[in-house]
N, C-alpha and C. Protein backbone atom coordinates (compact mmCIF):
# COMPACT_ATOMS: atom_id res chain seq x y z
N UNK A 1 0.84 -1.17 0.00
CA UNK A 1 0.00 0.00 0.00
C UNK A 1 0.89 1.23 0.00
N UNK A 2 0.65 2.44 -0.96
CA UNK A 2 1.37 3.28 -0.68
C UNK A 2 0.76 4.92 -1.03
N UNK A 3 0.53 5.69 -0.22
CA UNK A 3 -0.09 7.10 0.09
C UNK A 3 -0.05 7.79 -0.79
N UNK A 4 -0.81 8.27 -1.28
CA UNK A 4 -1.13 8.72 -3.12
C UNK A 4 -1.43 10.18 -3.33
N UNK A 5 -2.25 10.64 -2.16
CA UNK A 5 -2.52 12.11 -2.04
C UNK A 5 -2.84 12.63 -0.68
N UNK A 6 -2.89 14.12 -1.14
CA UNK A 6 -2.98 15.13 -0.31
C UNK A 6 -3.84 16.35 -0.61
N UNK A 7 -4.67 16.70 0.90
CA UNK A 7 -5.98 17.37 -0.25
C UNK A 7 -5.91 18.56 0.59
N UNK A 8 -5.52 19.82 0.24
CA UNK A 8 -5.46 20.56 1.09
C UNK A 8 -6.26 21.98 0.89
N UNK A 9 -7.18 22.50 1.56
CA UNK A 9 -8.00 23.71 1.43
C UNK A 9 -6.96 25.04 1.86
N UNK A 10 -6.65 25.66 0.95
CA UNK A 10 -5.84 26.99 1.15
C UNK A 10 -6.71 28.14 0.83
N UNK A 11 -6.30 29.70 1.30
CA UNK A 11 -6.32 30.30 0.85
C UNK A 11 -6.26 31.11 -0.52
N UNK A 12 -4.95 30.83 -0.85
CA UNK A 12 -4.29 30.86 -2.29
C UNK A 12 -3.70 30.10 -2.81
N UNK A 13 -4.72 29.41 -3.89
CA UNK A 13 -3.93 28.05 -4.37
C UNK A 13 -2.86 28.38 -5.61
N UNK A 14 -3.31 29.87 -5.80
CA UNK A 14 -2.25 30.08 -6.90
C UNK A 14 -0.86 30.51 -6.02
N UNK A 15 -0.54 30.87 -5.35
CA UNK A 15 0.88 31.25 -4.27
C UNK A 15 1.20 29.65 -4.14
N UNK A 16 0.63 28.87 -3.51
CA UNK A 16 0.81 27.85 -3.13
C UNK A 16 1.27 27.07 -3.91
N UNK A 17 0.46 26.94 -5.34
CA UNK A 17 1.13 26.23 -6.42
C UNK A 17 2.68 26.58 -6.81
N UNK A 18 3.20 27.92 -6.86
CA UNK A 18 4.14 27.89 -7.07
C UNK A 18 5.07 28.26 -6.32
N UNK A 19 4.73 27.92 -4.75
CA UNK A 19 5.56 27.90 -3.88
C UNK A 19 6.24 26.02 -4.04
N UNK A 20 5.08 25.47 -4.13
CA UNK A 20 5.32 23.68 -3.95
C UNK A 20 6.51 23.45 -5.46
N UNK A 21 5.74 24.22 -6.34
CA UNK A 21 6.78 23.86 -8.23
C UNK A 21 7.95 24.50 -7.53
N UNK A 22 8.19 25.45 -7.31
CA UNK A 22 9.71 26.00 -6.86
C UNK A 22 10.47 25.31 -6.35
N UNK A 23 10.33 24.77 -5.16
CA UNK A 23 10.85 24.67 -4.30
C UNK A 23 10.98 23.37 -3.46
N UNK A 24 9.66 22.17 -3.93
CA UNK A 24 9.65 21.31 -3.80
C UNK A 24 9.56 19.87 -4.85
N UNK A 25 9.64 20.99 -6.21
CA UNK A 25 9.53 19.51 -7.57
C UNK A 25 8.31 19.62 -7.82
N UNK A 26 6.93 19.28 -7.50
CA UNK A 26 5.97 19.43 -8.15
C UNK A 26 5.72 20.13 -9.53
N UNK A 27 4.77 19.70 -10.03
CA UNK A 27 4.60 20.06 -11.63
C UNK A 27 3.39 19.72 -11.61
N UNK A 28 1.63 20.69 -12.09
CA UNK A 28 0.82 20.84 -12.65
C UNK A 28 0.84 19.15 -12.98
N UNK A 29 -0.29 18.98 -12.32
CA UNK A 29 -1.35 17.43 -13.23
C UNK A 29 -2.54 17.58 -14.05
N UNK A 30 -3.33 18.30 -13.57
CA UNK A 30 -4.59 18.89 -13.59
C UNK A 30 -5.14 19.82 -12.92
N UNK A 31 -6.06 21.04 -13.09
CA UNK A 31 -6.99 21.89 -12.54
C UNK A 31 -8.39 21.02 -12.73
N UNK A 32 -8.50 21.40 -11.49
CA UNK A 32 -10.13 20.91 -10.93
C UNK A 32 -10.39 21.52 -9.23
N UNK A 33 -11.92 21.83 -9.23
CA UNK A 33 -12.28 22.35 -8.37
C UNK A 33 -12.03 23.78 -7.92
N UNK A 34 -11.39 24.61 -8.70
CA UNK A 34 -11.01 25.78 -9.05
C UNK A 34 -9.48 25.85 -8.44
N UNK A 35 -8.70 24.87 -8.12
CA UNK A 35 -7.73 25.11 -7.76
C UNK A 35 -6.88 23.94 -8.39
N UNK A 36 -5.54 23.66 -7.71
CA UNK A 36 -4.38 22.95 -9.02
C UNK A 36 -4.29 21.31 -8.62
N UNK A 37 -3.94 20.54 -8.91
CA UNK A 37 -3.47 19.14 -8.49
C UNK A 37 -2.31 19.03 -9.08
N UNK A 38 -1.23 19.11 -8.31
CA UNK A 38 0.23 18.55 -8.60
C UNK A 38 0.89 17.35 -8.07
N UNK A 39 1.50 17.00 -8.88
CA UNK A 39 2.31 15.32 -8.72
C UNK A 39 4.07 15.66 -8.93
N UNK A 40 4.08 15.28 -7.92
CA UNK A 40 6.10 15.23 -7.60
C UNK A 40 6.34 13.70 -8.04
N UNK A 41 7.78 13.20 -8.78
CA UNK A 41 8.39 12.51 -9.22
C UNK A 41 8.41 11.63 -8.94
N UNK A 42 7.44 10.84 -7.86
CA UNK A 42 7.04 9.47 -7.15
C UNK A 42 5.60 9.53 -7.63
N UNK A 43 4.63 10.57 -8.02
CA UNK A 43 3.94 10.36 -8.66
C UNK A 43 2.29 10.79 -7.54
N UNK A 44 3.10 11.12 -6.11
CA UNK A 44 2.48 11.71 -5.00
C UNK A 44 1.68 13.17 -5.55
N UNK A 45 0.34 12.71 -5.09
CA UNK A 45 -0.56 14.10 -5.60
C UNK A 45 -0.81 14.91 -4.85
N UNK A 46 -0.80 16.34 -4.83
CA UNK A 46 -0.75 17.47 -4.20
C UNK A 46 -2.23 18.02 -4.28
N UNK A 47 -3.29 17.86 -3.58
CA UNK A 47 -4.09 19.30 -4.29
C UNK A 47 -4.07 20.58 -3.28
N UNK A 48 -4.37 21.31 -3.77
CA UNK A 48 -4.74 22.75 -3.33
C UNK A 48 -5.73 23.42 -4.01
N UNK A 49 -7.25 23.15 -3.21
CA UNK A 49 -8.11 23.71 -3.44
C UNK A 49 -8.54 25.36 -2.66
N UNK A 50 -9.13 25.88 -2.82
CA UNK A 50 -9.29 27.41 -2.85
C UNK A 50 -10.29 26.97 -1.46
N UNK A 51 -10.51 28.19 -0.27
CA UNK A 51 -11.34 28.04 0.40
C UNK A 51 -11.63 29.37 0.68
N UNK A 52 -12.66 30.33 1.41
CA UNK A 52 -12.59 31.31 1.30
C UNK A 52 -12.54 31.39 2.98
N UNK A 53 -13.07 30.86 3.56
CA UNK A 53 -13.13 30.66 5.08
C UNK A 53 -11.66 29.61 5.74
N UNK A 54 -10.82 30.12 6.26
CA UNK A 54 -9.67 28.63 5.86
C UNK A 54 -9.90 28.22 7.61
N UNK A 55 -9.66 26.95 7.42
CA UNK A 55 -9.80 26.28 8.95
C UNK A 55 -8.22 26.05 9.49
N UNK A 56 -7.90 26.66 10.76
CA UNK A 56 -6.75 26.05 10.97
C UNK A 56 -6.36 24.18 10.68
N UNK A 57 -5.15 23.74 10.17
CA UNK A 57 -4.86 22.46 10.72
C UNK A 57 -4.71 22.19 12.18
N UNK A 58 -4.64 21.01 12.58
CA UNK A 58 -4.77 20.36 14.03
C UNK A 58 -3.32 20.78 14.63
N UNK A 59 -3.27 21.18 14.99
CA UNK A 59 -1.63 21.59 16.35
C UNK A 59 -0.92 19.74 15.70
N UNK A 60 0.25 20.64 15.34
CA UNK A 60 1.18 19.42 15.05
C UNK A 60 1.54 18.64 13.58
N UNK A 61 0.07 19.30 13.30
CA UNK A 61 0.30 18.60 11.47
C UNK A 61 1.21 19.24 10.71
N UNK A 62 2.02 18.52 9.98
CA UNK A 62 2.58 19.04 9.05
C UNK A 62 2.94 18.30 7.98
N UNK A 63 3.75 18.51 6.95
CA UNK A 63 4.17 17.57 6.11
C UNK A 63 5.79 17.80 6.31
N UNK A 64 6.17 16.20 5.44
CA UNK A 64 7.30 16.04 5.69
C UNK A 64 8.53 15.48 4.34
N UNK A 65 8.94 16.11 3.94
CA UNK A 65 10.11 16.05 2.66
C UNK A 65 11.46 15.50 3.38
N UNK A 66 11.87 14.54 2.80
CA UNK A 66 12.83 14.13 3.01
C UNK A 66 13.75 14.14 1.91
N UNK A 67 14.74 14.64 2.22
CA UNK A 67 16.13 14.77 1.39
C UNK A 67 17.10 13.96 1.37
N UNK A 68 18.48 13.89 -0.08
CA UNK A 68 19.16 12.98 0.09
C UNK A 68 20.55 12.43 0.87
N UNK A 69 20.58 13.90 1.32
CA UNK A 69 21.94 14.07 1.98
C UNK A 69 21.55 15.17 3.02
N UNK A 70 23.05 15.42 3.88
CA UNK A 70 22.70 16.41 4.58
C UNK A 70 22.55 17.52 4.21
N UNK A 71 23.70 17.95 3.84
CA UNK A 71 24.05 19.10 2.42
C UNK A 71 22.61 19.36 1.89
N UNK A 72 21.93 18.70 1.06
CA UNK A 72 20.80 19.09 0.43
C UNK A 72 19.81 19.92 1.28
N UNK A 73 19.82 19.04 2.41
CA UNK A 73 18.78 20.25 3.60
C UNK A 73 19.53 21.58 3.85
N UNK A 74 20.99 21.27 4.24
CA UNK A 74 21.39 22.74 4.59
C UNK A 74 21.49 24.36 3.10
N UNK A 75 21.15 23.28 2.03
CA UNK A 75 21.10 24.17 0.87
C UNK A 75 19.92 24.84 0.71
N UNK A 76 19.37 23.84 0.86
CA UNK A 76 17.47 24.41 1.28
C UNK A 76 17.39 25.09 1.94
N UNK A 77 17.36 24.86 3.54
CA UNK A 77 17.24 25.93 4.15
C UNK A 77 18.17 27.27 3.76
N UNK A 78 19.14 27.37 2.96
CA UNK A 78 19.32 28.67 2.43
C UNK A 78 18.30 29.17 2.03
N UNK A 79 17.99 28.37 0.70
CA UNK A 79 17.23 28.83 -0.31
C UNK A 79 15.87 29.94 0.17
N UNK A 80 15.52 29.03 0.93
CA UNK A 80 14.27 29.18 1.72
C UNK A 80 13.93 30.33 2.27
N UNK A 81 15.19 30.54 3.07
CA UNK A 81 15.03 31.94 3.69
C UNK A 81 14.70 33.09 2.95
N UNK A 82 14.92 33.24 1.69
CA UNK A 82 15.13 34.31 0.63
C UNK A 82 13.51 34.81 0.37
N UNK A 83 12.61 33.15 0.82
CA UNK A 83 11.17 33.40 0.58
C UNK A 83 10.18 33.08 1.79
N UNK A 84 10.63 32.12 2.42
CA UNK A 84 9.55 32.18 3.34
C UNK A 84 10.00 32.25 4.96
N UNK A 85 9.45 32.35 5.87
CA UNK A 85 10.12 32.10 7.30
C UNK A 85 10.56 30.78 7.17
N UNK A 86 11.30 30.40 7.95
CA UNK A 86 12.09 29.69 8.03
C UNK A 86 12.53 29.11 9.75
N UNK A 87 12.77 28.33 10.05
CA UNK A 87 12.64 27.55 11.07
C UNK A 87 14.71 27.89 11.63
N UNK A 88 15.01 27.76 12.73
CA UNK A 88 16.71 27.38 12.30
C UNK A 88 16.97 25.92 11.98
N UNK A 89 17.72 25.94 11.97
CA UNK A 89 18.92 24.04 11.09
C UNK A 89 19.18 23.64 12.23
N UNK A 90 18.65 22.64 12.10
CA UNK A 90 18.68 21.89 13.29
C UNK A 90 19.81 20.93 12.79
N UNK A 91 21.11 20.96 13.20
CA UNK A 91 22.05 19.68 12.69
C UNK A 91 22.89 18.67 13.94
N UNK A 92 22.35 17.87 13.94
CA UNK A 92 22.31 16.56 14.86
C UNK A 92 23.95 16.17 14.82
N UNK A 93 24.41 16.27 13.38
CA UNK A 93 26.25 15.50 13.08
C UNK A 93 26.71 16.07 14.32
N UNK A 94 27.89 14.58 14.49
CA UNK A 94 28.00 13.56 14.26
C UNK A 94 27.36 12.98 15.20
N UNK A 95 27.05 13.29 16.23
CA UNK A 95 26.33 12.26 17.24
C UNK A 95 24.86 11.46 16.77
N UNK A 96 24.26 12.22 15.70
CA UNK A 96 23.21 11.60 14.86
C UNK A 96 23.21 11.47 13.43
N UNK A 97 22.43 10.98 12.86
CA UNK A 97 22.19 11.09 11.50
C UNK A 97 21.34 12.36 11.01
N UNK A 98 21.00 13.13 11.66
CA UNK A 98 19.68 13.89 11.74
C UNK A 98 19.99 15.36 11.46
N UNK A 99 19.43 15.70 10.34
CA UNK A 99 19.38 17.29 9.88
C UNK A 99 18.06 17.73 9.22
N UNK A 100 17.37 18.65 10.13
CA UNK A 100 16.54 19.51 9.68
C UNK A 100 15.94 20.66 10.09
N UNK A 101 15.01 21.57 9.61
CA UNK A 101 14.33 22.38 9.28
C UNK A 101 12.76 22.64 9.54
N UNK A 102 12.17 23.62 9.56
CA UNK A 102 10.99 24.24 9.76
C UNK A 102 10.90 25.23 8.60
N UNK A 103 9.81 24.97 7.87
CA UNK A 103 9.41 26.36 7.64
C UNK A 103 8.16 25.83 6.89
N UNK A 104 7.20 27.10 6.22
CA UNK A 104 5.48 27.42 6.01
C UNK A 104 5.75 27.75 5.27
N UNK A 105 4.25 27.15 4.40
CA UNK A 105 4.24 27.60 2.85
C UNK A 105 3.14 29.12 2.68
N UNK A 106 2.92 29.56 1.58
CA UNK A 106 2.17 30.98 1.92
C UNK A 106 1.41 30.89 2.47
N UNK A 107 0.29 29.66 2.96
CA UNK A 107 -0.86 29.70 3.42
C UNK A 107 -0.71 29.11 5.25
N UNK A 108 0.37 29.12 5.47
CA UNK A 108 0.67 28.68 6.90
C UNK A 108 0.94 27.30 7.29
N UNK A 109 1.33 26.39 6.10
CA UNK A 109 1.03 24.72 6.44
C UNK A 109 2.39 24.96 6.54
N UNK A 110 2.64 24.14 8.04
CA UNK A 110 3.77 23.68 9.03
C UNK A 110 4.76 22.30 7.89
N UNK A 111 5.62 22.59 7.42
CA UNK A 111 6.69 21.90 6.32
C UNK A 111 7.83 21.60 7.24
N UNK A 112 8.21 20.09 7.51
CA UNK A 112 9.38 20.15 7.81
C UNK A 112 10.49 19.08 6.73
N UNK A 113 11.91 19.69 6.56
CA UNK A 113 12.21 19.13 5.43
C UNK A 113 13.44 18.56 6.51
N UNK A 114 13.84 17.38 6.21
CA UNK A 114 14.98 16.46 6.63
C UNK A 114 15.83 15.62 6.00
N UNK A 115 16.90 15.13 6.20
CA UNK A 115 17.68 13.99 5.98
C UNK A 115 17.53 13.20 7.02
N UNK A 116 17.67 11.87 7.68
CA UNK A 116 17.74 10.90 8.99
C UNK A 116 18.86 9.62 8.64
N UNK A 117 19.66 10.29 7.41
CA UNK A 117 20.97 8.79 6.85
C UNK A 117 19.91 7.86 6.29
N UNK A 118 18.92 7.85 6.67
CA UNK A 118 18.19 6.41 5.72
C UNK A 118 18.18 6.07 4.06
């Protein structure tokens, strides 16, 4: 079995869309429901539909990107800063395998991006 999508009610699905294509790989699948459905390179579907009333998420939710190296997170979190808040770098070496990050996409969804050596 393996987790196929993600359905998420935003504010601005157009910010959002090209916050996720930037910055996380996603690429346009389809428009439906007045907002975008994107699929990243595993084939994982993104939507972001439009809401006009937005409901907070539950304390704690977030999503989670995993990277291939450590390096790759600490490049990111450069990147990142240039556009959105940003969390500090959390870097675990050498006593762990563990490097990561915090940060929100335009509409406030809690993103954390990591490496863990796996």
């Amino acid at each position: 079995m393996k987790l196929a999508h993600l359905h998420l009610r935003v504010r601005d699905a157009g910010a959002c869309r090209v916050f996720y294509e930037e910055h996380f790989g996603f690429r346009l699948a389809f428009e439906g429901d007045g907002g975008f459905f994107l699929r990243d390179e595993h084939q994982f579907l993104l939507a972001l539909i439009p809401v006009e009333q937005h409901q907070p998420l539950p304390a704690g939710f977030h999503l989670g990107f995993t990277l291939a190296d450590a390096d790759a997170v600490v490049a990111m979190h450069a990147e990142l800063e240039a556009v959105t808040p940003v969390g500090p770098l959390q870097d675990e070496r050498p006593d762990e395998d563990y490097v990561s990050f915090r940060c929100w996409d335009p509409d406030g969804t809690d993103i954390e991006v990591f490496w863990d050596g796996a």
